[in-house]
PDB file of N, CA and C in Angstrom:
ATOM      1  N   UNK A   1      -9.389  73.848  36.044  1.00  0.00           N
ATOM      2  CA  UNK A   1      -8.177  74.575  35.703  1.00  0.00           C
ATOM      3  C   UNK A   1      -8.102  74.686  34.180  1.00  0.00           C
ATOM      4  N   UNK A   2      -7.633  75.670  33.683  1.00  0.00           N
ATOM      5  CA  UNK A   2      -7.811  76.124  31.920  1.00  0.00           C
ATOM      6  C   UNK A   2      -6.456  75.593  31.941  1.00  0.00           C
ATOM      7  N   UNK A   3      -6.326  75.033  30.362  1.00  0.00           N
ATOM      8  CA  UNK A   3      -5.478  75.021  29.643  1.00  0.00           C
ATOM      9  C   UNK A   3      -4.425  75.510  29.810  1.00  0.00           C
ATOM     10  N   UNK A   4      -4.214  77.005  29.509  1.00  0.00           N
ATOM     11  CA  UNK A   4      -3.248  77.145  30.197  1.00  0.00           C
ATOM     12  C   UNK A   4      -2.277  77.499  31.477  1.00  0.00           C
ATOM     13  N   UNK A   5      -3.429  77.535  32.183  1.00  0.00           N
ATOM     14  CA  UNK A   5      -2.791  77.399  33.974  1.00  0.00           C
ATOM     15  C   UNK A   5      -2.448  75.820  33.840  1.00  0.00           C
ATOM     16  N   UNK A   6      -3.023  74.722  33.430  1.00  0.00           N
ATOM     17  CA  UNK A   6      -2.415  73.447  33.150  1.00  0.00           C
ATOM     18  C   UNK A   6      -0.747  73.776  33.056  1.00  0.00           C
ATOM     19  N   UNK A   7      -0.796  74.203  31.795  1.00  0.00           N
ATOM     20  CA  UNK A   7       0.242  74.283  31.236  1.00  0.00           C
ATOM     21  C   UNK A   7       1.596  74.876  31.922  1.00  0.00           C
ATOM     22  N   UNK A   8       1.214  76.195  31.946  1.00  0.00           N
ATOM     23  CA  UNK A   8       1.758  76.665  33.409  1.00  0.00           C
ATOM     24  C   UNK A   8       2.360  75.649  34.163  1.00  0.00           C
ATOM     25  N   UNK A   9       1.412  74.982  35.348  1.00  0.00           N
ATOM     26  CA  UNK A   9       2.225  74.349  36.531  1.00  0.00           C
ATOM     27  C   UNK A   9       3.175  72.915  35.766  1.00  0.00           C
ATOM     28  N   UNK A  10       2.572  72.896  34.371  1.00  0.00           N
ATOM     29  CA  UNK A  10       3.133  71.458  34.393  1.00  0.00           C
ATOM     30  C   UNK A  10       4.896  71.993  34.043  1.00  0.00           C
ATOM     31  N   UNK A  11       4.990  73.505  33.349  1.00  0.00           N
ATOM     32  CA  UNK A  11       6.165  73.981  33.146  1.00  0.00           C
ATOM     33  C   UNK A  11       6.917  74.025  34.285  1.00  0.00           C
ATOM     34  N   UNK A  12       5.894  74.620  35.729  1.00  0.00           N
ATOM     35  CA  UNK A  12       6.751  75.348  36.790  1.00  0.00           C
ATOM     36  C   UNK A  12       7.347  73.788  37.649  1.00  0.00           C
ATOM     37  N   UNK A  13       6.606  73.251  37.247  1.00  0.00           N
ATOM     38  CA  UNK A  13       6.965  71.801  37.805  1.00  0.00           C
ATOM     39  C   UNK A  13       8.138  70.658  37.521  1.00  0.00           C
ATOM     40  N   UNK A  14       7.964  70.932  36.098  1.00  0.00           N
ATOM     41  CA  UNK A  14       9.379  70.336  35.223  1.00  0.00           C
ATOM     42  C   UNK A  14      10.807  71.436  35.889  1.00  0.00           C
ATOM     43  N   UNK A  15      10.695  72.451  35.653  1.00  0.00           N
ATOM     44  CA  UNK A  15      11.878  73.148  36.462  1.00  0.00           C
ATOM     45  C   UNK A  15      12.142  72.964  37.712  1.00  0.00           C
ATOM     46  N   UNK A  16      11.392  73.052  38.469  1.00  0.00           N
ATOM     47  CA  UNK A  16      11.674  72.996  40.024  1.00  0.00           C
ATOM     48  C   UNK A  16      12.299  71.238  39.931  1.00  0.00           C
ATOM     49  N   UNK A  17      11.373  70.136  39.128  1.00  0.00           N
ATOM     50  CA  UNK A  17      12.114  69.129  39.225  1.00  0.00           C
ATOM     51  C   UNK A  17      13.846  69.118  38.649  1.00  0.00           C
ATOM     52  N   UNK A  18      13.923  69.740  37.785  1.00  0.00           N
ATOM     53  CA  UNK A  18      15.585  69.805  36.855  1.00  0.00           C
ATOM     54  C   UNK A  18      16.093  70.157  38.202  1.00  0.00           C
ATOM     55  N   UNK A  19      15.724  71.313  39.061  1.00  0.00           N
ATOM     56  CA  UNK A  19      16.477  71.981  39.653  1.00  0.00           C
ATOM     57  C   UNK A  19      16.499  70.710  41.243  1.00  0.00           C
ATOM     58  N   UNK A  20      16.140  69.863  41.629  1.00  0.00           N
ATOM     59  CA  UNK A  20      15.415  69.556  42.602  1.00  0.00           C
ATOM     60  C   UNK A  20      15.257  67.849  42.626  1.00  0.00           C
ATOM     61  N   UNK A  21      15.456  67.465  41.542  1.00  0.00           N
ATOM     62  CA  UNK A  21      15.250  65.744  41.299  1.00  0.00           C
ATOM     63  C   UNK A  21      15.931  65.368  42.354  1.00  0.00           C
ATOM     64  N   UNK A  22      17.066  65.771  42.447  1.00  0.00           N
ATOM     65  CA  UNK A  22      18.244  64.625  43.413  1.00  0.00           C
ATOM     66  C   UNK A  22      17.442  64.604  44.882  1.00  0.00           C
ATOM     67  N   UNK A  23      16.639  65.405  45.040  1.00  0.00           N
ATOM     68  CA  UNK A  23      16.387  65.711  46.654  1.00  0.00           C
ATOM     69  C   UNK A  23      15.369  64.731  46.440  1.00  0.00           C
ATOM     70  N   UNK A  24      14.820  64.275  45.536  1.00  0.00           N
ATOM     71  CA  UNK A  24      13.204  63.861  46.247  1.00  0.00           C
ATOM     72  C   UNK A  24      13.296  61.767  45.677  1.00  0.00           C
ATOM     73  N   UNK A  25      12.413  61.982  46.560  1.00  0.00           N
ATOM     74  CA  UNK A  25      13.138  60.327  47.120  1.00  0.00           C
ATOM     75  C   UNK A  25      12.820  59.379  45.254  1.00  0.00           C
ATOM     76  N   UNK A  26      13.439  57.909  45.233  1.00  0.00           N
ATOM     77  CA  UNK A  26      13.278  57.488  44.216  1.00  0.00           C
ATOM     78  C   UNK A  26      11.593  57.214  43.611  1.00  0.00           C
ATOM     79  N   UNK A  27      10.725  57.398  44.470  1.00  0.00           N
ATOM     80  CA  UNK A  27       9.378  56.989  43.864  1.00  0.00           C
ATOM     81  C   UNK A  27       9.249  58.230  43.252  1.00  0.00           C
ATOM     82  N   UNK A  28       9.187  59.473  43.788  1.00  0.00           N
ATOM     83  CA  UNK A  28       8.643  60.258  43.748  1.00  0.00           C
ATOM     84  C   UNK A  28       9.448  60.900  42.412  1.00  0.00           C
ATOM     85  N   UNK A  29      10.732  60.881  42.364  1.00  0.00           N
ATOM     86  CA  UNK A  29      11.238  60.856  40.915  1.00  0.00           C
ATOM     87  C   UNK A  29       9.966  60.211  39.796  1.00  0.00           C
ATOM     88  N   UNK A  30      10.437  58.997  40.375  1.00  0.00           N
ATOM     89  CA  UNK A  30       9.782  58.048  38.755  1.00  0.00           C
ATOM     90  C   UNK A  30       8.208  58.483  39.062  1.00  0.00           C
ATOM     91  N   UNK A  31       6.873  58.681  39.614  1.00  0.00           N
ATOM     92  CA  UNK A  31       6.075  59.136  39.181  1.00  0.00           C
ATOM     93  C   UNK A  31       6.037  60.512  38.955  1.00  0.00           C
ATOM     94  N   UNK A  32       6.849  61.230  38.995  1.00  0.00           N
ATOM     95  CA  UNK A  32       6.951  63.092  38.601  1.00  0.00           C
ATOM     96  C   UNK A  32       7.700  62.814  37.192  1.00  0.00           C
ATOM     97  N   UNK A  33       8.104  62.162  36.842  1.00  0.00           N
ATOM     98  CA  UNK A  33       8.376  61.644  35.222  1.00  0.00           C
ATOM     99  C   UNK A  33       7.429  61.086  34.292  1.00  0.00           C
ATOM    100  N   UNK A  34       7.020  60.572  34.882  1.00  0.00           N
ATOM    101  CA  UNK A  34       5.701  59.564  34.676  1.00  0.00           C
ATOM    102  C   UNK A  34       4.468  60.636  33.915  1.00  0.00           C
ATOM    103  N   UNK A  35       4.370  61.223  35.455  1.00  0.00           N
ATOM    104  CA  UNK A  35       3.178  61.965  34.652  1.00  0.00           C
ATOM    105  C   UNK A  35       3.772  63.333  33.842  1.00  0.00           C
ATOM    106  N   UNK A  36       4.553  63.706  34.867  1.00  0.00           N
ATOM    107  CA  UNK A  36       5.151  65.143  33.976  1.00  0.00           C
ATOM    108  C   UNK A  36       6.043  65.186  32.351  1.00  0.00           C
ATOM    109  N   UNK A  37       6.584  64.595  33.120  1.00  0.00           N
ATOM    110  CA  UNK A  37       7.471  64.476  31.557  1.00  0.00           C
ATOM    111  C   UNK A  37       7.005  63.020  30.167  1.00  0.00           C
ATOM    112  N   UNK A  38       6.258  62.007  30.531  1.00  0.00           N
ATOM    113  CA  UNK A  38       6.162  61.100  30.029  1.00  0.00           C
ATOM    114  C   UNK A  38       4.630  61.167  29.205  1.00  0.00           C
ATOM    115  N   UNK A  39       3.620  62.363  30.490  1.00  0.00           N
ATOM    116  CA  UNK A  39       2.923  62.539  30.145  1.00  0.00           C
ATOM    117  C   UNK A  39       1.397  60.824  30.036  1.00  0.00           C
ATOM    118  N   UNK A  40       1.876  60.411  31.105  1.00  0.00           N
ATOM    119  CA  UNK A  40       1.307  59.123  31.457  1.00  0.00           C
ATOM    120  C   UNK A  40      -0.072  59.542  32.273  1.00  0.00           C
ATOM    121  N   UNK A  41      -1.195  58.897  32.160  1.00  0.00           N
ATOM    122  CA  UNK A  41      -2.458  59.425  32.819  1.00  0.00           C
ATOM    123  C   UNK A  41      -2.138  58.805  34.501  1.00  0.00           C
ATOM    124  N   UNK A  42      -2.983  59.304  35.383  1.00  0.00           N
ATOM    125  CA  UNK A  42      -3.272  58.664  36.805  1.00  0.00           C
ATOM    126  C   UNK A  42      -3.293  57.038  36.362  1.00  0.00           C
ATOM    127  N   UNK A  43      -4.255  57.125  35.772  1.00  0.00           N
ATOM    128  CA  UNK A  43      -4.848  55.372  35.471  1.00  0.00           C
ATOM    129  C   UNK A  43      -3.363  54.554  34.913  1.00  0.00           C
ATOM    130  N   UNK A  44      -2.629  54.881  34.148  1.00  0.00           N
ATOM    131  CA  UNK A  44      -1.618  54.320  33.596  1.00  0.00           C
ATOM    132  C   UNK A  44      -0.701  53.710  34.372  1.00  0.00           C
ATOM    133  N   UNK A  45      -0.220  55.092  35.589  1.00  0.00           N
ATOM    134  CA  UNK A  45       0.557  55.080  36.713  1.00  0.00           C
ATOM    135  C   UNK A  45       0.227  53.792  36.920  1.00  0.00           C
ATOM    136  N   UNK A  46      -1.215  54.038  37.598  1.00  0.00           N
ATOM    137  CA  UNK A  46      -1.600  52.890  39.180  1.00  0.00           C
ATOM    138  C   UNK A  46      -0.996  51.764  38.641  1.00  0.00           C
ATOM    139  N   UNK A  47      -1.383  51.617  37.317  1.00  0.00           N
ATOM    140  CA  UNK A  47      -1.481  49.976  36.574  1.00  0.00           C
ATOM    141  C   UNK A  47      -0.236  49.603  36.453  1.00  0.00           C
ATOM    142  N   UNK A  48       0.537  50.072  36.233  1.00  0.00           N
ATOM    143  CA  UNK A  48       2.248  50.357  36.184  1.00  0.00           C
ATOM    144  C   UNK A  48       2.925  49.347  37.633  1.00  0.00           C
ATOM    145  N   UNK A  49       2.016  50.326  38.484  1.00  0.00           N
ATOM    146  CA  UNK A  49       2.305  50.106  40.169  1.00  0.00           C
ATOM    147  C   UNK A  49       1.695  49.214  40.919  1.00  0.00           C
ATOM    148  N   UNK A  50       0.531  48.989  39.970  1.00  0.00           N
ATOM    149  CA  UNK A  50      -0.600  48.256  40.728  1.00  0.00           C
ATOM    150  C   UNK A  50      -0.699  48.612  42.180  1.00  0.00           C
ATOM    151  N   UNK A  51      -0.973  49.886  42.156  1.00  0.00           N
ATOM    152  CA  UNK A  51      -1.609  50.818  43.021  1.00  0.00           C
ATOM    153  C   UNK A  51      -3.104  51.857  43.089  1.00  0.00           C
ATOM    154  N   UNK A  52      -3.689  52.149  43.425  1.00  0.00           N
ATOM    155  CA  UNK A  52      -4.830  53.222  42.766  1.00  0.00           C
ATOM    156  C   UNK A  52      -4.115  54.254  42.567  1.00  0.00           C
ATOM    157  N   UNK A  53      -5.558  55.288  41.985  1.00  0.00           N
ATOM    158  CA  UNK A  53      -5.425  56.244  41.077  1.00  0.00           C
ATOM    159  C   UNK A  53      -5.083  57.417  41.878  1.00  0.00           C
ATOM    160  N   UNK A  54      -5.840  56.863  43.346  1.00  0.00           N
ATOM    161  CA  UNK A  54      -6.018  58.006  43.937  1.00  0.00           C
ATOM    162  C   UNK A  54      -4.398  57.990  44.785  1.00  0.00           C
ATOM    163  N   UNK A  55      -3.774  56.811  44.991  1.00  0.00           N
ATOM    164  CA  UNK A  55      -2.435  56.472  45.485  1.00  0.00           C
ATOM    165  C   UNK A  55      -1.425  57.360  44.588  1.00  0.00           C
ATOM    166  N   UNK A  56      -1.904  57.310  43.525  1.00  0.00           N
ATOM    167  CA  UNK A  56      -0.553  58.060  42.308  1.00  0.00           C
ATOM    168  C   UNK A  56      -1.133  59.526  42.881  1.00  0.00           C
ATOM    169  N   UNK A  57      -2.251  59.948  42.513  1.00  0.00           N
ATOM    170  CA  UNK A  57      -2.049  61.274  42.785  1.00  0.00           C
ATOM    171  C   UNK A  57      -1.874  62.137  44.036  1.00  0.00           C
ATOM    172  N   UNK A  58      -1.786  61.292  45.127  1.00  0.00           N
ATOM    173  CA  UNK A  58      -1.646  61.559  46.588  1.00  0.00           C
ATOM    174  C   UNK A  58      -0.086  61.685  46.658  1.00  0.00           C
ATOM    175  N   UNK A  59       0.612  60.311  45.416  1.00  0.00           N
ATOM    176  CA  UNK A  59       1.932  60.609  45.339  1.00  0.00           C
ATOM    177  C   UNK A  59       2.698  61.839  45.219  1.00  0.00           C
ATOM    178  N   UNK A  60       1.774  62.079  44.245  1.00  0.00           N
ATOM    179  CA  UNK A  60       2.417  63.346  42.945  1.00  0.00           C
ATOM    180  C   UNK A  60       1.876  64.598  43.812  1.00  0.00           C
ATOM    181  N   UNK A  61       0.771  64.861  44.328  1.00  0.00           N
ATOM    182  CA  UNK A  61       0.694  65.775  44.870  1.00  0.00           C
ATOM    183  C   UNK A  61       1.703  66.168  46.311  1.00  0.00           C
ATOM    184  N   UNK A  62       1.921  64.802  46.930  1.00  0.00           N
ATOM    185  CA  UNK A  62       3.183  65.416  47.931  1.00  0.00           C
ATOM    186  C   UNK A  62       4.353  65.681  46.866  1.00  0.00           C
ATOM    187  N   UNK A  63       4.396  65.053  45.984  1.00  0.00           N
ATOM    188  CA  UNK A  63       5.867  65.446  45.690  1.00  0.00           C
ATOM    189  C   UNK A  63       6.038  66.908  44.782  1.00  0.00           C
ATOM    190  N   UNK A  64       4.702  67.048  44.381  1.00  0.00           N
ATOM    191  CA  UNK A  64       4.983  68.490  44.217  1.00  0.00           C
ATOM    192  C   UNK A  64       4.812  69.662  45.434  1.00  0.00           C
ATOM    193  N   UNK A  65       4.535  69.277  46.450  1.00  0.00           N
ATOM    194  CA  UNK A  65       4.538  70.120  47.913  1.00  0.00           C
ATOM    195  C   UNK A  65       6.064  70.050  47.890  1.00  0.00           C
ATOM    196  N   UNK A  66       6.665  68.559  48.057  1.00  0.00           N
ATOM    197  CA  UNK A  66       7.901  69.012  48.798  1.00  0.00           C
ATOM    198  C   UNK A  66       8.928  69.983  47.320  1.00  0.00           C
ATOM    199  N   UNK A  67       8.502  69.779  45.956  1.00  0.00           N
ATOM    200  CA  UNK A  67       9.469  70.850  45.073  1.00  0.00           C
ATOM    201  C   UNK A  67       9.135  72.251  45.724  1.00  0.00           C
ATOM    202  N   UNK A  68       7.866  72.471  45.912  1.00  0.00           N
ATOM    203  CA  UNK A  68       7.598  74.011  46.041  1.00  0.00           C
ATOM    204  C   UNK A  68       8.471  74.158  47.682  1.00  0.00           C
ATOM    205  N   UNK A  69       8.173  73.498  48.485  1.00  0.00           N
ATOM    206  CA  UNK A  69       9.118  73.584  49.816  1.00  0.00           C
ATOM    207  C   UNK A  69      10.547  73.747  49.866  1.00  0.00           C
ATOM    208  N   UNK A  70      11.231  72.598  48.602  1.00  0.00           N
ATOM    209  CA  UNK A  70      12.603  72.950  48.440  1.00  0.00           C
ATOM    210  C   UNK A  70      12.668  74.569  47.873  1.00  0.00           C
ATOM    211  N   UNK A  71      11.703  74.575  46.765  1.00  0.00           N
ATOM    212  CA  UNK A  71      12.128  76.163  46.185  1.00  0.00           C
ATOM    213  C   UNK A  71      11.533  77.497  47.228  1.00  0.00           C
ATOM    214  N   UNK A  72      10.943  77.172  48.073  1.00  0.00           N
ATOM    215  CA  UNK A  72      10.639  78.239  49.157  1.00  0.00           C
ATOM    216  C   UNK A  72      11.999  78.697  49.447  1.00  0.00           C
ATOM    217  N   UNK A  73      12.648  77.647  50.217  1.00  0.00           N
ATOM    218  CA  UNK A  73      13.653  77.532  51.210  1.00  0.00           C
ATOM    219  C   UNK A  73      15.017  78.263  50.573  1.00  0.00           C
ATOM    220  N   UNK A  74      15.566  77.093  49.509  1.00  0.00           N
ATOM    221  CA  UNK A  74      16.636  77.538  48.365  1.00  0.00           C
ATOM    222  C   UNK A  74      16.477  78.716  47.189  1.00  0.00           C
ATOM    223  N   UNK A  75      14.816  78.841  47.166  1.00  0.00           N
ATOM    224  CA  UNK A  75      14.708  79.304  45.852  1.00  0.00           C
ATOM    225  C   UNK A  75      15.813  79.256  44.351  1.00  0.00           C
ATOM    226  N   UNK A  76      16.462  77.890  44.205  1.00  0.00           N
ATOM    227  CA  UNK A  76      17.460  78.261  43.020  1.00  0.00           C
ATOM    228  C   UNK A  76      16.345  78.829  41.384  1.00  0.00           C
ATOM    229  N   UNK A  77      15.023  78.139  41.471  1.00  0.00           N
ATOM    230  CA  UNK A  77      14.279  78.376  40.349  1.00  0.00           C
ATOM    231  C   UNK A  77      14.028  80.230  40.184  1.00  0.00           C
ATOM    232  N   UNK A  78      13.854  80.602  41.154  1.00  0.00           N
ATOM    233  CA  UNK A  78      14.090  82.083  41.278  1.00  0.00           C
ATOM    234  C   UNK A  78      14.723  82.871  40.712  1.00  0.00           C
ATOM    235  N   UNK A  79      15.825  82.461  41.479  1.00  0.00           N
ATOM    236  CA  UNK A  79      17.767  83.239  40.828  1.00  0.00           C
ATOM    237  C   UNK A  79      17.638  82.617  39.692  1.00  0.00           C
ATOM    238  N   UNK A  80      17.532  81.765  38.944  1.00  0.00           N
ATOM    239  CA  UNK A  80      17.418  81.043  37.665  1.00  0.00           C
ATOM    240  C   UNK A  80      16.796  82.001  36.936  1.00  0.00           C
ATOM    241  N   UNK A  81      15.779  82.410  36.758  1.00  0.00           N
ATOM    242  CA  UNK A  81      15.115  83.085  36.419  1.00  0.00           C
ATOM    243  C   UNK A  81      15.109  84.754  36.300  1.00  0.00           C
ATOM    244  N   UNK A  82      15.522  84.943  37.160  1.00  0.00           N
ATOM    245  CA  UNK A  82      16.392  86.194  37.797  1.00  0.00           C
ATOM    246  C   UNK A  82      17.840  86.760  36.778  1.00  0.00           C
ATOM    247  N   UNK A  83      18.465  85.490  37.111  1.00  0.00           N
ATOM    248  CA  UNK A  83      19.802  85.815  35.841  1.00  0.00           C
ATOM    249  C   UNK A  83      19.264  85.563  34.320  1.00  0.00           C
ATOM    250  N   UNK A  84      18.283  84.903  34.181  1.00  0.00           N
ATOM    251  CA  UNK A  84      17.966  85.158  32.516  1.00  0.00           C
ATOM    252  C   UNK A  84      17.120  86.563  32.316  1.00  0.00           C
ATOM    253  N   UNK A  85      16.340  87.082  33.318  1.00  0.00           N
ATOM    254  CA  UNK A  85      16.172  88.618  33.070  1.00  0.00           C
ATOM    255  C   UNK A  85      17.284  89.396  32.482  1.00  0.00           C
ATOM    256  N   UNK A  86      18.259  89.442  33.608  1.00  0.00           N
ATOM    257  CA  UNK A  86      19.285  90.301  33.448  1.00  0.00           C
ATOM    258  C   UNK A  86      19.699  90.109  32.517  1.00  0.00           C
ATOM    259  N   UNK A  87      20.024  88.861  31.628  1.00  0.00           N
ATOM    260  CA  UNK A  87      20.993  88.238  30.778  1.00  0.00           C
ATOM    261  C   UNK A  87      20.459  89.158  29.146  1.00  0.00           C
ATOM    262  N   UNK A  88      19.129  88.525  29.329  1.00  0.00           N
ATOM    263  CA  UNK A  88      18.250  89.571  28.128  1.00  0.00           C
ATOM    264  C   UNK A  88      18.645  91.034  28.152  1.00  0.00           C
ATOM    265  N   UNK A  89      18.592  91.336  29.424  1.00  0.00           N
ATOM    266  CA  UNK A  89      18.582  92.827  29.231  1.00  0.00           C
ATOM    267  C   UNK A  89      20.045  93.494  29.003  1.00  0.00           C
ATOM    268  N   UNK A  90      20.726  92.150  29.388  1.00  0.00           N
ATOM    269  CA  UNK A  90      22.702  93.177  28.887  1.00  0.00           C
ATOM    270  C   UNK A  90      22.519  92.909  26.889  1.00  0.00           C
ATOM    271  N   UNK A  91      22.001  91.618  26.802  1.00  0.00           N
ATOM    272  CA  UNK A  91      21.715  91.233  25.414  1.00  0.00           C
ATOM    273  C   UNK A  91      20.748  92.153  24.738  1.00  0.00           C
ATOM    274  N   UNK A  92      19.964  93.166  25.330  1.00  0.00           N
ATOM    275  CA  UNK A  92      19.462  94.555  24.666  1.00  0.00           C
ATOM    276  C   UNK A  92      19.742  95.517  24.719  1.00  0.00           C
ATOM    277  N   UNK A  93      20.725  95.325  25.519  1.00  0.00           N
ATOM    278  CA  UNK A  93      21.815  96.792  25.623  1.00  0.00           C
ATOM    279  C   UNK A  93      23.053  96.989  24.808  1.00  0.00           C
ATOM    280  N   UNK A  94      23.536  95.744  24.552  1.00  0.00           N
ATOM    281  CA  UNK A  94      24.591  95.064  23.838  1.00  0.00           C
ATOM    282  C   UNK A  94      23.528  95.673  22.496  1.00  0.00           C
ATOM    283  N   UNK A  95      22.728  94.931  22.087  1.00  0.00           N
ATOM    284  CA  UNK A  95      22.138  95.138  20.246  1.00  0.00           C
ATOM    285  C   UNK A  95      22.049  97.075  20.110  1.00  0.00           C
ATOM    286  N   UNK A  96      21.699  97.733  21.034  1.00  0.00           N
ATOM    287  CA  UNK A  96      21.462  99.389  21.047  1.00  0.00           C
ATOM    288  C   UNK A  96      22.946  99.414  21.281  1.00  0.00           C
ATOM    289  N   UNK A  97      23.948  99.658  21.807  1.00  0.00           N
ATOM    290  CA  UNK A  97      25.329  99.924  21.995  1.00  0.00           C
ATOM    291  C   UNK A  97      26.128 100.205  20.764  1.00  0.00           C
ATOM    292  N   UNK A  98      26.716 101.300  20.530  1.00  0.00           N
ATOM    293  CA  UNK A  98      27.922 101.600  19.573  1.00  0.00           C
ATOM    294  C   UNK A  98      28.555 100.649  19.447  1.00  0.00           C
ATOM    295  N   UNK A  99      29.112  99.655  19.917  1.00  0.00           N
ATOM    296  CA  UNK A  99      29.777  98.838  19.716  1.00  0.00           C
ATOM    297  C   UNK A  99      30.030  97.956  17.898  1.00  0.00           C
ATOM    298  N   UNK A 100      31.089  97.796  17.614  1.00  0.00           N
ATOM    299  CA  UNK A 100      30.671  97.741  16.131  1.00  0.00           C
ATOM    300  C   UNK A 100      30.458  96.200  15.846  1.00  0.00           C
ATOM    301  N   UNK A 101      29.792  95.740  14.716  1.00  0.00           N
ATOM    302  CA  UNK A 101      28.941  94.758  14.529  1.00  0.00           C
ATOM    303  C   UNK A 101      29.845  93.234  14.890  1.00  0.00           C
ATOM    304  N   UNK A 102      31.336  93.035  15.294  1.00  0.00           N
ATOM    305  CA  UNK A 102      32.267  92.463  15.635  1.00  0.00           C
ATOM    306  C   UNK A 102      31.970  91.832  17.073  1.00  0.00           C
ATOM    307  N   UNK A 103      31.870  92.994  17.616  1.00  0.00           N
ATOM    308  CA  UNK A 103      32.345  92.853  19.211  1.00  0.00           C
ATOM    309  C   UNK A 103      30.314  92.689  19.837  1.00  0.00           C
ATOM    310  N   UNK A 104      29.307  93.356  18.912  1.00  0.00           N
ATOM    311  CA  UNK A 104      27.902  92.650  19.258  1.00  0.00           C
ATOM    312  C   UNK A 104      28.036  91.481  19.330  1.00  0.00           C
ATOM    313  N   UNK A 105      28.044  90.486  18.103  1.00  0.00           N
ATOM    314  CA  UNK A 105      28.232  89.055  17.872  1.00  0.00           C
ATOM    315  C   UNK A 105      29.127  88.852  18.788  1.00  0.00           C
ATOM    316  N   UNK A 106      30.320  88.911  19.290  1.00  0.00           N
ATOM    317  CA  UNK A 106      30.966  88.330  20.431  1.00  0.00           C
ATOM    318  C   UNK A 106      30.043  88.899  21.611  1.00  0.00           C
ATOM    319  N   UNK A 107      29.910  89.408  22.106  1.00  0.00           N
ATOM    320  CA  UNK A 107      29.292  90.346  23.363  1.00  0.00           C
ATOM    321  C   UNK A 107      27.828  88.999  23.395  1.00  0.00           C
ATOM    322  N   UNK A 108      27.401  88.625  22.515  1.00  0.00           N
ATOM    323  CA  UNK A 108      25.814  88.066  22.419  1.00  0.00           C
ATOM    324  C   UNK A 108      26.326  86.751  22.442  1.00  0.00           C
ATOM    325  N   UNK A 109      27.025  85.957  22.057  1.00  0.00           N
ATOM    326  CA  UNK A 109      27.860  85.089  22.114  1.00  0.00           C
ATOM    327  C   UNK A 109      27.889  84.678  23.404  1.00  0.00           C
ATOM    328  N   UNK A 110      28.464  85.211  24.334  1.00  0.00           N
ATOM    329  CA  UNK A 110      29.222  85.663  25.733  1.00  0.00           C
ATOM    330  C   UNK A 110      27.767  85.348  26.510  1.00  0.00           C
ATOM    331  N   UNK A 111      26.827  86.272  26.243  1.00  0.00           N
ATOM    332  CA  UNK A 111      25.200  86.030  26.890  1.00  0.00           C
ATOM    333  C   UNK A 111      24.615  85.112  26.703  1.00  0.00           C
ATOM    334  N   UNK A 112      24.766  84.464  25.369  1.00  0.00           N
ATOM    335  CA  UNK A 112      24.345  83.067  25.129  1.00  0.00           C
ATOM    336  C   UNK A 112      24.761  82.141  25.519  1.00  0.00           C
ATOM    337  N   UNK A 113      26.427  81.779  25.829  1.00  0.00           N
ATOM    338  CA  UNK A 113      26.698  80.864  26.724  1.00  0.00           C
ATOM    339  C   UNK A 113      26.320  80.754  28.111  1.00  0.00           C
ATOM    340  N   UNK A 114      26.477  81.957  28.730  1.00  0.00           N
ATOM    341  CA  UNK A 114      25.889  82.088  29.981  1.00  0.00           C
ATOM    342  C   UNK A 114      24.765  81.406  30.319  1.00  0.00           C
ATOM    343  N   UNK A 115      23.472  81.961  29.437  1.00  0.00           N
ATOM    344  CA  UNK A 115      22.257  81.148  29.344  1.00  0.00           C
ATOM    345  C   UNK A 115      22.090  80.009  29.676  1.00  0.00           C
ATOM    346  N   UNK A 116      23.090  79.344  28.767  1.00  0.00           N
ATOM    347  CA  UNK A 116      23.478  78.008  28.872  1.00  0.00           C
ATOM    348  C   UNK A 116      23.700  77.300  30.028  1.00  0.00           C
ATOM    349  N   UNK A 117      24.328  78.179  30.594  1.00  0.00           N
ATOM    350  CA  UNK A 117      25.464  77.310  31.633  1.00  0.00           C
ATOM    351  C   UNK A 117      24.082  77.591  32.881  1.00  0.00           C
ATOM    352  N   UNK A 118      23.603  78.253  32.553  1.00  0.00           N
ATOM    353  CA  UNK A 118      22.201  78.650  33.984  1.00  0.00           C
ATOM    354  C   UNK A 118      21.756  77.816  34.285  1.00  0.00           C
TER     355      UNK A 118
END
């Protein structure tokens, strides 16, 4: 896998977890932190757990089955994604718009919190 398809899943993975942590049981939290976010090797895990290598990644690989299963089902990472399209695109309609340089800055304002709150 290249670099950045790495990179890729390790992104699509951190989201689906934000969106998705509460569902997945307490191990599977703490090694999807571990390696994802902590950035901890297989080998580190086991030793952690005093488990094998191949135990952590049998972990991590169900527990990234069951994120992609929750986001099949719910898809919230979707619509997530979905409303920051749109959000950009009122926020480029808003910058082209007559509107005078007052009510842009509020109007972009307005899109930026939104963002936020996504």
């Amino acid at each position: 896998m290249s670099q950045e398809n790495r990179l890729e899943k390790t992104n699509r993975i951190n989201l689906l977890f934000d969106f998705y942590e509460r569902l997945l049981t307490e191990k599977q939290q703490t090694f999807l932190k571990s390696y994802f976010h902590e950035d901890f090797s297989l080998g580190e895990i086991a030793s952690e757990f005093e488990i094998s290598r191949q135990a952590v990644y049998e972990h991590i690989k169900r527990a990234e089955q069951v994120l992609e299963t929750y986001e099949e089902k719910l898809g919230l990472l979707k619509k997530h994604e979905e409303r920051i399209r749109e959000l950009e695109k009122l926020q480029g309609l808003v910058s082209c718009s007559a509107l005078s340089d007052h009510d842009k800055k509020l109007m972009n304002d307005i899109v930026n919190q939104l963002k936020l709150w996504d």
